[in-house]
C-alpha atoms as a PDB file:
ATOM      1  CA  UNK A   1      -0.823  35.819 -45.387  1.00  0.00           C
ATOM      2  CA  UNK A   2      -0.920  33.718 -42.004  1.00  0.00           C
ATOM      3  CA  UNK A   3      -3.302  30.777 -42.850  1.00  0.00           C
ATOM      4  CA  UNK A   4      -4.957  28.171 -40.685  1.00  0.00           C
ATOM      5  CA  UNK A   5      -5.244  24.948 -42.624  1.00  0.00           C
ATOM      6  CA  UNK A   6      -7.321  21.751 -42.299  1.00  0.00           C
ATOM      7  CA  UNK A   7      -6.856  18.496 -43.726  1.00  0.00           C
ATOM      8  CA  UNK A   8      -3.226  19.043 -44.973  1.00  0.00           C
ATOM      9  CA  UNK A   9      -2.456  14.899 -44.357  1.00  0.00           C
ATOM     10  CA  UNK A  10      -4.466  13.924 -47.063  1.00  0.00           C
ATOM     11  CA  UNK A  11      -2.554  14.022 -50.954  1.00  0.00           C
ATOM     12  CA  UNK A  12      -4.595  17.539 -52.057  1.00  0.00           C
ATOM     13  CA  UNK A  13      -4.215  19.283 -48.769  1.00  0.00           C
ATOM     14  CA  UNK A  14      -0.607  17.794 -48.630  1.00  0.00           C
ATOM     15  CA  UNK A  15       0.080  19.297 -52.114  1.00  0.00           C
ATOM     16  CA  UNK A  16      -1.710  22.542 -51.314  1.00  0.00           C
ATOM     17  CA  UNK A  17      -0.004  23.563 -48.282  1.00  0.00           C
ATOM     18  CA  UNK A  18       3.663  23.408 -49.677  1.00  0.00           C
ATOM     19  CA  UNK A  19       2.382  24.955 -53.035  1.00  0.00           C
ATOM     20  CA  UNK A  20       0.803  27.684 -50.681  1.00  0.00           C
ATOM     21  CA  UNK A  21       4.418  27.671 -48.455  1.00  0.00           C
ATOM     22  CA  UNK A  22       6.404  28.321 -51.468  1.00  0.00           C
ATOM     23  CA  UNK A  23       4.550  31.554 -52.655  1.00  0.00           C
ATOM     24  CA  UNK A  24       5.500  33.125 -49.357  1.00  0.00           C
ATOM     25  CA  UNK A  25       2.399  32.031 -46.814  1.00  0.00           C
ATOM     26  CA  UNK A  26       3.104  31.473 -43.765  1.00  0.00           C
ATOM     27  CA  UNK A  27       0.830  28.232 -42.854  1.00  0.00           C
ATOM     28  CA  UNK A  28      -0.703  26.435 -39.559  1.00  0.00           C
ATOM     29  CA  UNK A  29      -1.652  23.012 -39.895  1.00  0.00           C
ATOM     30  CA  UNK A  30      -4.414  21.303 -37.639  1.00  0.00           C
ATOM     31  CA  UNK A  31      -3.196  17.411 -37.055  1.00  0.00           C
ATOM     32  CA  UNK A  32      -4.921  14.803 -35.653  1.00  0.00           C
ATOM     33  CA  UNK A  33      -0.874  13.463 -34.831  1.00  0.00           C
ATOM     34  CA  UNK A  34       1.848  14.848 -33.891  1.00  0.00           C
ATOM     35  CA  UNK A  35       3.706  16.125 -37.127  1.00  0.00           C
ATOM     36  CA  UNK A  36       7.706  16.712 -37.402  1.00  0.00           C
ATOM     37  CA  UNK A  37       8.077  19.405 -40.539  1.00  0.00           C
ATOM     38  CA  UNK A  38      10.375  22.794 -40.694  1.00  0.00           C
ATOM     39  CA  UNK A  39       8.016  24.296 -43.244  1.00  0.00           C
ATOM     40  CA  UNK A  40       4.965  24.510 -41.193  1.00  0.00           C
ATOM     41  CA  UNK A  41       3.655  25.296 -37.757  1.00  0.00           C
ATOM     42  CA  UNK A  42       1.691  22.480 -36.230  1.00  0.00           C
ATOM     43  CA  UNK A  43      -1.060  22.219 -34.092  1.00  0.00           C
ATOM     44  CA  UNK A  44      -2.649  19.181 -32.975  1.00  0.00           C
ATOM     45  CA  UNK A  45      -6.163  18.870 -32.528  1.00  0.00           C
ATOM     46  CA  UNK A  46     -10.140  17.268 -33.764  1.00  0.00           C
ATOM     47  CA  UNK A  47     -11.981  18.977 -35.773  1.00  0.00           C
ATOM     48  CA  UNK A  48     -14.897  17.699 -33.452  1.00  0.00           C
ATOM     49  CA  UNK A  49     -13.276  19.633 -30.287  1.00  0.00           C
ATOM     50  CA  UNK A  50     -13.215  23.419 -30.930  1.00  0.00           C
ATOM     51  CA  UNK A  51     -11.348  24.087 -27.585  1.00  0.00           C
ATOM     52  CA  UNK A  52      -8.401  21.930 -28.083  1.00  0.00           C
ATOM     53  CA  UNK A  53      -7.477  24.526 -31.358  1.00  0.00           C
ATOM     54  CA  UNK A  54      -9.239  28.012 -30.764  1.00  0.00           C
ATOM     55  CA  UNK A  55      -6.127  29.821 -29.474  1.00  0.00           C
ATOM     56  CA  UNK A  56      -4.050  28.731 -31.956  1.00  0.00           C
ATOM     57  CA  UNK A  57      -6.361  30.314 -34.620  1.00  0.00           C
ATOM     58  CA  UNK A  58      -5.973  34.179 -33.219  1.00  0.00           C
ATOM     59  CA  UNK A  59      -3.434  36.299 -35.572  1.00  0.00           C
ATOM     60  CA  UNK A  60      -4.417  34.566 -38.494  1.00  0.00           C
ATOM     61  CA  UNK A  61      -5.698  36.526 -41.690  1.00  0.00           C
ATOM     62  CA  UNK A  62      -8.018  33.192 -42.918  1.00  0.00           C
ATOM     63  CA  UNK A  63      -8.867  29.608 -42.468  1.00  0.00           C
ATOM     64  CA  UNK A  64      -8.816  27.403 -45.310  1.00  0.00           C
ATOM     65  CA  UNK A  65     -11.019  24.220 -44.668  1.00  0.00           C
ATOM     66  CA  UNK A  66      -9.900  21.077 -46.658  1.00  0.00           C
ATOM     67  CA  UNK A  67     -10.706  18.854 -43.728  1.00  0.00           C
ATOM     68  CA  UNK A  68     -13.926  15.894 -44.356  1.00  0.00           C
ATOM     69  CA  UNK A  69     -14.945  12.235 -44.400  1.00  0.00           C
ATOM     70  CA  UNK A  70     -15.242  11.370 -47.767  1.00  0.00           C
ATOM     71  CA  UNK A  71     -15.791   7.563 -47.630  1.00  0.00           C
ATOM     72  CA  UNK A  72     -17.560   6.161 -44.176  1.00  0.00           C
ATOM     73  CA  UNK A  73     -20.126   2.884 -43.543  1.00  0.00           C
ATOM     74  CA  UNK A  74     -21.605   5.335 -41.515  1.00  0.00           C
ATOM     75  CA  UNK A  75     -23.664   8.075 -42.435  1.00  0.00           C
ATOM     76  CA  UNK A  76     -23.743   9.515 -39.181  1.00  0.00           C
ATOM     77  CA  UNK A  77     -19.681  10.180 -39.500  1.00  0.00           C
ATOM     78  CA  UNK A  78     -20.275  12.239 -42.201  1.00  0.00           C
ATOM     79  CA  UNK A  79     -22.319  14.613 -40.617  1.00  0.00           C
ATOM     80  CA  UNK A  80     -20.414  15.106 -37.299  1.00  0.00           C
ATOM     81  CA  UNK A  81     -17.413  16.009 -39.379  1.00  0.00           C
ATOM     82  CA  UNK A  82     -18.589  17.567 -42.521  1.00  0.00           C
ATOM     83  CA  UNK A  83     -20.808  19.742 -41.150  1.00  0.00           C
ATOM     84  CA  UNK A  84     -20.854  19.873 -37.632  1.00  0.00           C
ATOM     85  CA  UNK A  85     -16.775  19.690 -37.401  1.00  0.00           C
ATOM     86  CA  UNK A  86     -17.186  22.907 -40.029  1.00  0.00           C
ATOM     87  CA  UNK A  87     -20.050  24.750 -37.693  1.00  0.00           C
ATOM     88  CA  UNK A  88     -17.142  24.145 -34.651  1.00  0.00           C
ATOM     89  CA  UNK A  89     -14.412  25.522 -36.772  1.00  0.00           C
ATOM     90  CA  UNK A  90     -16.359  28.502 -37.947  1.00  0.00           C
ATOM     91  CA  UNK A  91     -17.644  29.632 -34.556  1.00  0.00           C
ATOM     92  CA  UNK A  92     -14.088  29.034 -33.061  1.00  0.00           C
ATOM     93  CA  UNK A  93     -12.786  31.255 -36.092  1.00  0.00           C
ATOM     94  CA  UNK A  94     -15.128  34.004 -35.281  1.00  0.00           C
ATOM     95  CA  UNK A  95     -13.862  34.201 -31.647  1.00  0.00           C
ATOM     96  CA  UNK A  96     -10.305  34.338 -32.668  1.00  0.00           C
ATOM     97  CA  UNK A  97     -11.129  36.937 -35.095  1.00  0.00           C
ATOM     98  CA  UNK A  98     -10.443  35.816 -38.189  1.00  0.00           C
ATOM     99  CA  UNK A  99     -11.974  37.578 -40.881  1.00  0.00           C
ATOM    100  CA  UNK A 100     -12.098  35.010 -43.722  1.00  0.00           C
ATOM    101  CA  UNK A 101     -13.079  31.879 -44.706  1.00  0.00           C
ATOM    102  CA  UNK A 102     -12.168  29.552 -47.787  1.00  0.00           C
ATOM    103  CA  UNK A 103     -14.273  26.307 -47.587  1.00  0.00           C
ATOM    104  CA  UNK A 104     -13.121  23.195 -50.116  1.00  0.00           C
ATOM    105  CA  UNK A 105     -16.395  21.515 -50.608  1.00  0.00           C
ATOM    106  CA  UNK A 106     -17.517  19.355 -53.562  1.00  0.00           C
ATOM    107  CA  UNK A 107     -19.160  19.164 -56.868  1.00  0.00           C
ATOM    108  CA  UNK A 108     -21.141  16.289 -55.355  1.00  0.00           C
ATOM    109  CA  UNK A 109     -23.394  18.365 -52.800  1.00  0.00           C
ATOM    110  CA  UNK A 110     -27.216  18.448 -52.202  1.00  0.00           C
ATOM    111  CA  UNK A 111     -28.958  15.253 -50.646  1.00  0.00           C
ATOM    112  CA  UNK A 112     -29.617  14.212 -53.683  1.00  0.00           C
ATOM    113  CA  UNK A 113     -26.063  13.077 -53.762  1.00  0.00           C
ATOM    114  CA  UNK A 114     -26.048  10.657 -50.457  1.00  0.00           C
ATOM    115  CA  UNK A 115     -25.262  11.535 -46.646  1.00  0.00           C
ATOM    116  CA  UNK A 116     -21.635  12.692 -48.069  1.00  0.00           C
ATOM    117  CA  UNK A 117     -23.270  15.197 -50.731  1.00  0.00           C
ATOM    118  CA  UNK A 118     -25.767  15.926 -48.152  1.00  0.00           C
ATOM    119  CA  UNK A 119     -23.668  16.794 -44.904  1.00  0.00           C
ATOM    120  CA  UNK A 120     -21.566  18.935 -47.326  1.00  0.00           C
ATOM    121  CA  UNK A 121     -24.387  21.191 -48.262  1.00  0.00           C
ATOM    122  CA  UNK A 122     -24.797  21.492 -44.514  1.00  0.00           C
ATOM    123  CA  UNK A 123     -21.139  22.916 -43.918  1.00  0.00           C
ATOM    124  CA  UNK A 124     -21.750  25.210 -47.197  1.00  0.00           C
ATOM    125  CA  UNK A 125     -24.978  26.547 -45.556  1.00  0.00           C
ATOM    126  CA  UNK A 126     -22.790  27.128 -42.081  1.00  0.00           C
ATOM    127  CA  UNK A 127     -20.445  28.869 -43.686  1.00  0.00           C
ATOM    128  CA  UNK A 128     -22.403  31.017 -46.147  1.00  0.00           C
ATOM    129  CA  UNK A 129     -24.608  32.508 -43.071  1.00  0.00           C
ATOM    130  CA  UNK A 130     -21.223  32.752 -40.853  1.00  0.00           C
ATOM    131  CA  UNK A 131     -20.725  36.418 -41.150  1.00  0.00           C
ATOM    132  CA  UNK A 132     -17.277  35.939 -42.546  1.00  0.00           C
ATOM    133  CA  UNK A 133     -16.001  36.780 -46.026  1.00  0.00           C
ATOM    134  CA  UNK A 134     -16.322  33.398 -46.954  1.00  0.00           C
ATOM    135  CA  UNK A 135     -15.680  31.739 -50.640  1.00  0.00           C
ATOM    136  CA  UNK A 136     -16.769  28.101 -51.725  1.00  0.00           C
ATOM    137  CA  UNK A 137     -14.363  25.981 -54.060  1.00  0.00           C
ATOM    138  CA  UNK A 138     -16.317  22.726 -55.425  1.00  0.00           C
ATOM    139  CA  UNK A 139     -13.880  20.437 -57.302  1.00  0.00           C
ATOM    140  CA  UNK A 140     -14.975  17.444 -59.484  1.00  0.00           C
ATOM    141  CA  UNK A 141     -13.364  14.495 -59.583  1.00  0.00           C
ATOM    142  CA  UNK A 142      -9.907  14.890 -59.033  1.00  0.00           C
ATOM    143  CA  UNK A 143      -6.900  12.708 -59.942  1.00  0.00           C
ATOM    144  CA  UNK A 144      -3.200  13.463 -59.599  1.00  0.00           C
ATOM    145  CA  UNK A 145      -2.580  13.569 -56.143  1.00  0.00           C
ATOM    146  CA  UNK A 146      -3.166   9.563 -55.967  1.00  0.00           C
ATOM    147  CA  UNK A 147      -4.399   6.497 -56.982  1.00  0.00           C
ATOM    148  CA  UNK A 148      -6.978   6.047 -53.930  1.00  0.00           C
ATOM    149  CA  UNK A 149     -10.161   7.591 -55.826  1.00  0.00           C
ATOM    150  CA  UNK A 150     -11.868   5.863 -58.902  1.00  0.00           C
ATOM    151  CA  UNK A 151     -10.343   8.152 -61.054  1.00  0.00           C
ATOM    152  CA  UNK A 152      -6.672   7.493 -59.927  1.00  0.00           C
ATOM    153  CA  UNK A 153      -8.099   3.842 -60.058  1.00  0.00           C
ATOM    154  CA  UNK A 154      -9.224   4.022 -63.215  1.00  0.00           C
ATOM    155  CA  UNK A 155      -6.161   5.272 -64.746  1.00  0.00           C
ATOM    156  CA  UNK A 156      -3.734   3.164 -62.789  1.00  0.00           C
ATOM    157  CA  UNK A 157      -5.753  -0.113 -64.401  1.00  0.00           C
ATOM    158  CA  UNK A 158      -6.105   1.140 -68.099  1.00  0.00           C
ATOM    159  CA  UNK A 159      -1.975   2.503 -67.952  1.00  0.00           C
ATOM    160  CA  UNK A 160      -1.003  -1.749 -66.338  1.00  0.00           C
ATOM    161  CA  UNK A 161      -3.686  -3.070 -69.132  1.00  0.00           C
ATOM    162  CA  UNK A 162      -5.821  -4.325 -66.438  1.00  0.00           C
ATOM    163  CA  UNK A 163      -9.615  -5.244 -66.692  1.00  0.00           C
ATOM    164  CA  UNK A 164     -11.154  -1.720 -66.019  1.00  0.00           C
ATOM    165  CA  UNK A 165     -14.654  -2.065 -64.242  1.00  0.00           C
ATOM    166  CA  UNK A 166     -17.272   0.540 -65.020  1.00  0.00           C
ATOM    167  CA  UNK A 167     -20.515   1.770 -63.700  1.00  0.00           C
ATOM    168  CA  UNK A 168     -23.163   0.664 -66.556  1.00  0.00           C
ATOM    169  CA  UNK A 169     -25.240   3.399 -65.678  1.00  0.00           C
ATOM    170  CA  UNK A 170     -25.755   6.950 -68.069  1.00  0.00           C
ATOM    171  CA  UNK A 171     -26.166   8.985 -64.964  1.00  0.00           C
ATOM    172  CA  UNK A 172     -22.440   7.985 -63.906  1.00  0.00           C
ATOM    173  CA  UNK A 173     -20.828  10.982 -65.359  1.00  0.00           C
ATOM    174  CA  UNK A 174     -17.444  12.409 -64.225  1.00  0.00           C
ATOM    175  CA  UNK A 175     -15.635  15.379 -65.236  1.00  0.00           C
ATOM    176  CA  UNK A 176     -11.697  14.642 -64.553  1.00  0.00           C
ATOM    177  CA  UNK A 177      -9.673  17.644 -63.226  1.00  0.00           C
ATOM    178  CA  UNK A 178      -5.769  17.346 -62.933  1.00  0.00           C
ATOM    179  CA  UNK A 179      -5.014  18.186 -59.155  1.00  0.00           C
ATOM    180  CA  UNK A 180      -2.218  21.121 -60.369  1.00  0.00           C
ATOM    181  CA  UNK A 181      -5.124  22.659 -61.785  1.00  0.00           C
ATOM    182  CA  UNK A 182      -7.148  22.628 -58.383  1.00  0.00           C
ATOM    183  CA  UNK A 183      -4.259  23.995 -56.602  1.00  0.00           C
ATOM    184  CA  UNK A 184      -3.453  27.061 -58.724  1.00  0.00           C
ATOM    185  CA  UNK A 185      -7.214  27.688 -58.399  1.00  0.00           C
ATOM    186  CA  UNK A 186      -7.129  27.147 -55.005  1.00  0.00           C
ATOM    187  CA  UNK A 187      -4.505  29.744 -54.226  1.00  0.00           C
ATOM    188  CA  UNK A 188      -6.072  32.347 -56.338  1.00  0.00           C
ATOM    189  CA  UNK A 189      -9.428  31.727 -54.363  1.00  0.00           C
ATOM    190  CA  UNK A 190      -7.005  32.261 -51.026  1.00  0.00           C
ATOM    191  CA  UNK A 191      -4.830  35.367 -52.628  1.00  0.00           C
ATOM    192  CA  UNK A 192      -8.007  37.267 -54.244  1.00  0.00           C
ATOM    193  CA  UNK A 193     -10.370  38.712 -51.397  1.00  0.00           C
ATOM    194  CA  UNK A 194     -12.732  39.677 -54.620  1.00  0.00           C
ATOM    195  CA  UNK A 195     -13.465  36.273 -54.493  1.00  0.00           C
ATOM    196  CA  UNK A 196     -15.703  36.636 -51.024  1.00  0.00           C
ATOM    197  CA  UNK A 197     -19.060  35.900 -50.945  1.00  0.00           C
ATOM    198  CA  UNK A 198     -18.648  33.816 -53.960  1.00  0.00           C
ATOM    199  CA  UNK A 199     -19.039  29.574 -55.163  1.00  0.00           C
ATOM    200  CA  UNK A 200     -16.283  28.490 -58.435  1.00  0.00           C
ATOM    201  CA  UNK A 201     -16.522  24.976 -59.776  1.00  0.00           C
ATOM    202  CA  UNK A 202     -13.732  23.651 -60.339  1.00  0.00           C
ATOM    203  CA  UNK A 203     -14.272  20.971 -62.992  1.00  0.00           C
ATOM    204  CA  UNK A 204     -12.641  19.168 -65.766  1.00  0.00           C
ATOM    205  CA  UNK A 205     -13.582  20.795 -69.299  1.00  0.00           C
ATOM    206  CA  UNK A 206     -15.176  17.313 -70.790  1.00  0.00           C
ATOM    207  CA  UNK A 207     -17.976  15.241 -69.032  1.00  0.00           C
ATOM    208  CA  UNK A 208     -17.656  11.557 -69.331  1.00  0.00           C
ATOM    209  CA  UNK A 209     -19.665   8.535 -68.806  1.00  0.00           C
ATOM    210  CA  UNK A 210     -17.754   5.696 -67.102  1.00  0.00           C
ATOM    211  CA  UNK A 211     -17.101   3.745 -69.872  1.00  0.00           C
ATOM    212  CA  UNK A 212     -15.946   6.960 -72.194  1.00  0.00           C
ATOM    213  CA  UNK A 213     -13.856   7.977 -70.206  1.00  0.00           C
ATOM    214  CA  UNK A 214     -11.790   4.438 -70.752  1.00  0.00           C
ATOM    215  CA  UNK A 215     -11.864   5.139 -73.945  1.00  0.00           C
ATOM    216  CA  UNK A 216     -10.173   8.264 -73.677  1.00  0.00           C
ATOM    217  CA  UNK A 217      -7.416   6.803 -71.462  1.00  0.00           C
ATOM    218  CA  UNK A 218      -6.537   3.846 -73.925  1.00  0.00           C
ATOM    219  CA  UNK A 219      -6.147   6.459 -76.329  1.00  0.00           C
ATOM    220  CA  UNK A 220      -2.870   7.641 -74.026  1.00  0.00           C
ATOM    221  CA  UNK A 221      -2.035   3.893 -73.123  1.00  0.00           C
ATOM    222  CA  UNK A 222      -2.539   2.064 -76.012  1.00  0.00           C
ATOM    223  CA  UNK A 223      -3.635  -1.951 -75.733  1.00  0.00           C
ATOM    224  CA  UNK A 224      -6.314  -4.394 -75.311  1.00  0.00           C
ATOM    225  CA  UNK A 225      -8.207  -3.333 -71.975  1.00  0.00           C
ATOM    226  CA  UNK A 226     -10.946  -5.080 -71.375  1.00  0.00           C
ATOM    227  CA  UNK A 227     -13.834  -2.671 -69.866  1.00  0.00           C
ATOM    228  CA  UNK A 228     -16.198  -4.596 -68.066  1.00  0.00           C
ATOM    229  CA  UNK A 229     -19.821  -3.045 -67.150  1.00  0.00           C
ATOM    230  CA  UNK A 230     -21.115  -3.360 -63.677  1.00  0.00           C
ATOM    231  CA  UNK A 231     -25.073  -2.763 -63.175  1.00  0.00           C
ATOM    232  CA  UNK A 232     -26.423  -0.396 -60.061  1.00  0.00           C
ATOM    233  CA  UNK A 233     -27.732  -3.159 -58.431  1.00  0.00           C
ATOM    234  CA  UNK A 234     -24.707  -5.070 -58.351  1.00  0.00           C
ATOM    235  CA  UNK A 235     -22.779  -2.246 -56.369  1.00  0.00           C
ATOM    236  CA  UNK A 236     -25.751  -2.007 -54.307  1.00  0.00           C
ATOM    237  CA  UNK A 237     -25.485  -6.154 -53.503  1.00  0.00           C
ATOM    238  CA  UNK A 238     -21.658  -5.706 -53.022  1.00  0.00           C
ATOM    239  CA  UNK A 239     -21.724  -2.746 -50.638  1.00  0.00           C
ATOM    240  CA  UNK A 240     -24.271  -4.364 -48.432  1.00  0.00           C
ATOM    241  CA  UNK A 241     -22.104  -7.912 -48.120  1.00  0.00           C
ATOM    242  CA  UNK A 242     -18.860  -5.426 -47.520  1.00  0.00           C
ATOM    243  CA  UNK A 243     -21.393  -4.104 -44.882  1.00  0.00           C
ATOM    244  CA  UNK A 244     -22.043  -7.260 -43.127  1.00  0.00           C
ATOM    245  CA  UNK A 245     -18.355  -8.738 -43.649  1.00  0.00           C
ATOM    246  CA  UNK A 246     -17.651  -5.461 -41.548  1.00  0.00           C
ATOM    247  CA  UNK A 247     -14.659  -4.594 -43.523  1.00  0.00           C
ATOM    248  CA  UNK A 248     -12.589  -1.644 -42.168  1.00  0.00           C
ATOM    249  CA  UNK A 249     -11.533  -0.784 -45.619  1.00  0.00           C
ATOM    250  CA  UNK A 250     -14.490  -1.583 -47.999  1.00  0.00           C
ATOM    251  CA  UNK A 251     -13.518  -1.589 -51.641  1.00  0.00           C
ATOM    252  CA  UNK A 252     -16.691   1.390 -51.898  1.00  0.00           C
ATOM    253  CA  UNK A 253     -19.279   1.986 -49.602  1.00  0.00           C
ATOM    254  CA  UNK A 254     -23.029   2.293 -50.263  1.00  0.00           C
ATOM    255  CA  UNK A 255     -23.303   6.582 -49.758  1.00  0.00           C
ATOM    256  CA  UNK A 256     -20.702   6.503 -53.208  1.00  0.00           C
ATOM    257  CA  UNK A 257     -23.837   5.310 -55.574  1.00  0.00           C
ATOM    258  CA  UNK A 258     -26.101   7.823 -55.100  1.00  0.00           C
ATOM    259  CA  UNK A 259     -22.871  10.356 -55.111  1.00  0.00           C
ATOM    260  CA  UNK A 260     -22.195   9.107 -58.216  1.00  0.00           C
ATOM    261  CA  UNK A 261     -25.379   9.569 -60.160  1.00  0.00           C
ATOM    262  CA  UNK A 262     -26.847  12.663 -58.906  1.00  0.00           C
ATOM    263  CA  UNK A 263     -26.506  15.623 -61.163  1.00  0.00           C
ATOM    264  CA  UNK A 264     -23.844  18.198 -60.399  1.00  0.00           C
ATOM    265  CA  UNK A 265     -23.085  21.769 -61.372  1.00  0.00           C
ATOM    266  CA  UNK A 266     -20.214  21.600 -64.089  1.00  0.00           C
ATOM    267  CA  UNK A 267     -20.353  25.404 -64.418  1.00  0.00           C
ATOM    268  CA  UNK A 268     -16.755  25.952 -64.660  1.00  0.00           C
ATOM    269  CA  UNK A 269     -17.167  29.924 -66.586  1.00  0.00           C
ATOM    270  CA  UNK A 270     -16.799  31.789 -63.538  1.00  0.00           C
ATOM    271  CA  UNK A 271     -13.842  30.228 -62.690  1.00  0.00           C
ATOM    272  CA  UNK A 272     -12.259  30.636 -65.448  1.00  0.00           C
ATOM    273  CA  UNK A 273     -12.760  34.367 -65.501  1.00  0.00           C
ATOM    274  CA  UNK A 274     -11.683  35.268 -61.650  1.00  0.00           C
ATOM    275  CA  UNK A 275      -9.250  32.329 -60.708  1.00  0.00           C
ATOM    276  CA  UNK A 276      -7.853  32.213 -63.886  1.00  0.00           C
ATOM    277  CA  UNK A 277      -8.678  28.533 -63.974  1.00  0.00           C
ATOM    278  CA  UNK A 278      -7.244  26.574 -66.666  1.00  0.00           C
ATOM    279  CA  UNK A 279      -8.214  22.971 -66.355  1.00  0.00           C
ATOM    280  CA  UNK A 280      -6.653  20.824 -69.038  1.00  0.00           C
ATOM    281  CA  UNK A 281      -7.988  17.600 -71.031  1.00  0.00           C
ATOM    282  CA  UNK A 282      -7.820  14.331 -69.387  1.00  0.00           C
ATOM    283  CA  UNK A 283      -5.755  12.757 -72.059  1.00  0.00           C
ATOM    284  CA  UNK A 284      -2.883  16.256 -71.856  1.00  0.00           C
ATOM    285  CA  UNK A 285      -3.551  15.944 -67.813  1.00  0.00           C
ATOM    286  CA  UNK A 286      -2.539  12.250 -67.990  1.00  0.00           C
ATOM    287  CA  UNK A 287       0.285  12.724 -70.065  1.00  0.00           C
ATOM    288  CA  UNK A 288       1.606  15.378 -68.163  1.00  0.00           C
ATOM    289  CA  UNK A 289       1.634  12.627 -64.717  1.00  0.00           C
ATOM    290  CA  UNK A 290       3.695  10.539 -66.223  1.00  0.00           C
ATOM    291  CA  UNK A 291       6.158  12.583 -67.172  1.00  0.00           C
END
């Protein structure tokens, strides 16, 4: 298949694209920069300017839509890219004639989950009422492909036998999937066009609170860690002074909180049946990383 990716710099995209390479696709990546690479065909272009990438989008057979803000000060970012950058991309698609659509969303989605959550359901509503054969991937909370998110946080401070912060909070739930596991589903979502018209989570098989899932991990990495609870309201305290300090790399920002404790479809059955998803166990998917 000729694909048209987005969002191929960051570590799952990165990870998808060669995985998608070596079973024989033939791949075009949308880059904010220019990119050097044998193995793909760039083109670069914003997601926020249609024009500058709508030719390059005719001949393909489907776009695959990784591209998003995840972590902004500003809610309004999140929307223009999330799900007006997505509206752009599907209309431009359409034009080109591309016939499908495979949209990498999130487990955190609804405005109950924060502008991020919120601007995602947008670009899910786009592309459900796009007219394309489109299918929705939501992953949970993904670590492997780096220690940037609080999961790849969490296990890089338990594994040195730091002191491991945690959300005191019962709502703060995660459910852990290894990022091999997202790709293999990934490319069966891509490779299957039964899977059109359709939404998988793609979760870990165990929920955890915060502070369980620590105990999981010291289970792998054996030692004193000291987990140390952090109330709501102290995150909220701490993201407004990052606010003020006007860091350009806050530590979190205030939209995580509520993405954090809103309730999320774990609903990982159908998956399971028509990706032939496999997700393993956080300790075996933790294990297998550092081997």
């Amino acid at each position: 298949m000729r694909l048209f990716v987005t969002g191929a710099s960051g570590g799952l995209g990165r990870a998808l694209a060669e995985k998608l390479a070596a079973r024989g696709h033939a791949l075009t990546l949308l880059s904010r920069r220019e990119t050097a690479s044998s193995s793909f065909f760039h083109v670069r272009g914003d997601l926020l300017n249609p024009a500058g990438y709508e030719a390059a989008l005719a001949g393909h057979d489907a776009v695959l839509h990784l591209a998003a803000v995840t972590h902004s000060a500003d809610p309004d970012l999140y929307y223009a890219v999330n799900a007006r950058g997505t509206e752009g991309l599907l209309a431009a698609a359409r034009r080109a004639g591309v016939t499908r659509f495979i949209h990498v969303s999130t487990c955190a989605v609804g405005a109950d989950c924060g502008a991020y959550g919120d601007s995602k359901a947008l670009a899910e509503d786009a592309v459900r009422a796009s007219g394309l054969a489109w299918t929705i991937l939501r992953p949970a909370e993904v670590y492997g492909a780096s220690d940037r998110e609080a999961v790849g946080q969490t296990i890089a401070a338990v594994r040195q036998g730091l002191v491991v912060p945690y959300v005191a909070h019962p709502e703060a739930k995660l459910a852990p999937v290894h990022r091999d596991d997202v790709l293999e589903a990934v490319c069966a979502a891509v490779e299957r066009p039964s899977t059109a018209g359709k939404i998988y989570v793609l979760a870990g098989p165990e929920v955890f609170t915060q502070v369980g899932m620590v105990a999981a991990l010291r289970e792998v990495f054996p030692g004193f860690r000291l987990p140390v609870p952090v109330p709501v309201v102290a995150l909220k305290v701490a993201a407004g002074l990052f606010g003020l300090l006007g860091l350009r790399r806050p530590p979190f920002v205030p939209d995580q909180i509520p993405r954090l404790l809103c309730p999320k479809d774990r609903a990982i059955g159908p998956a399971r049946r028509e990706l032939g998803f496999a997700p393993r166990f956080l300790r075996q998917g933790v294990r297998d990383q550092g081997e």
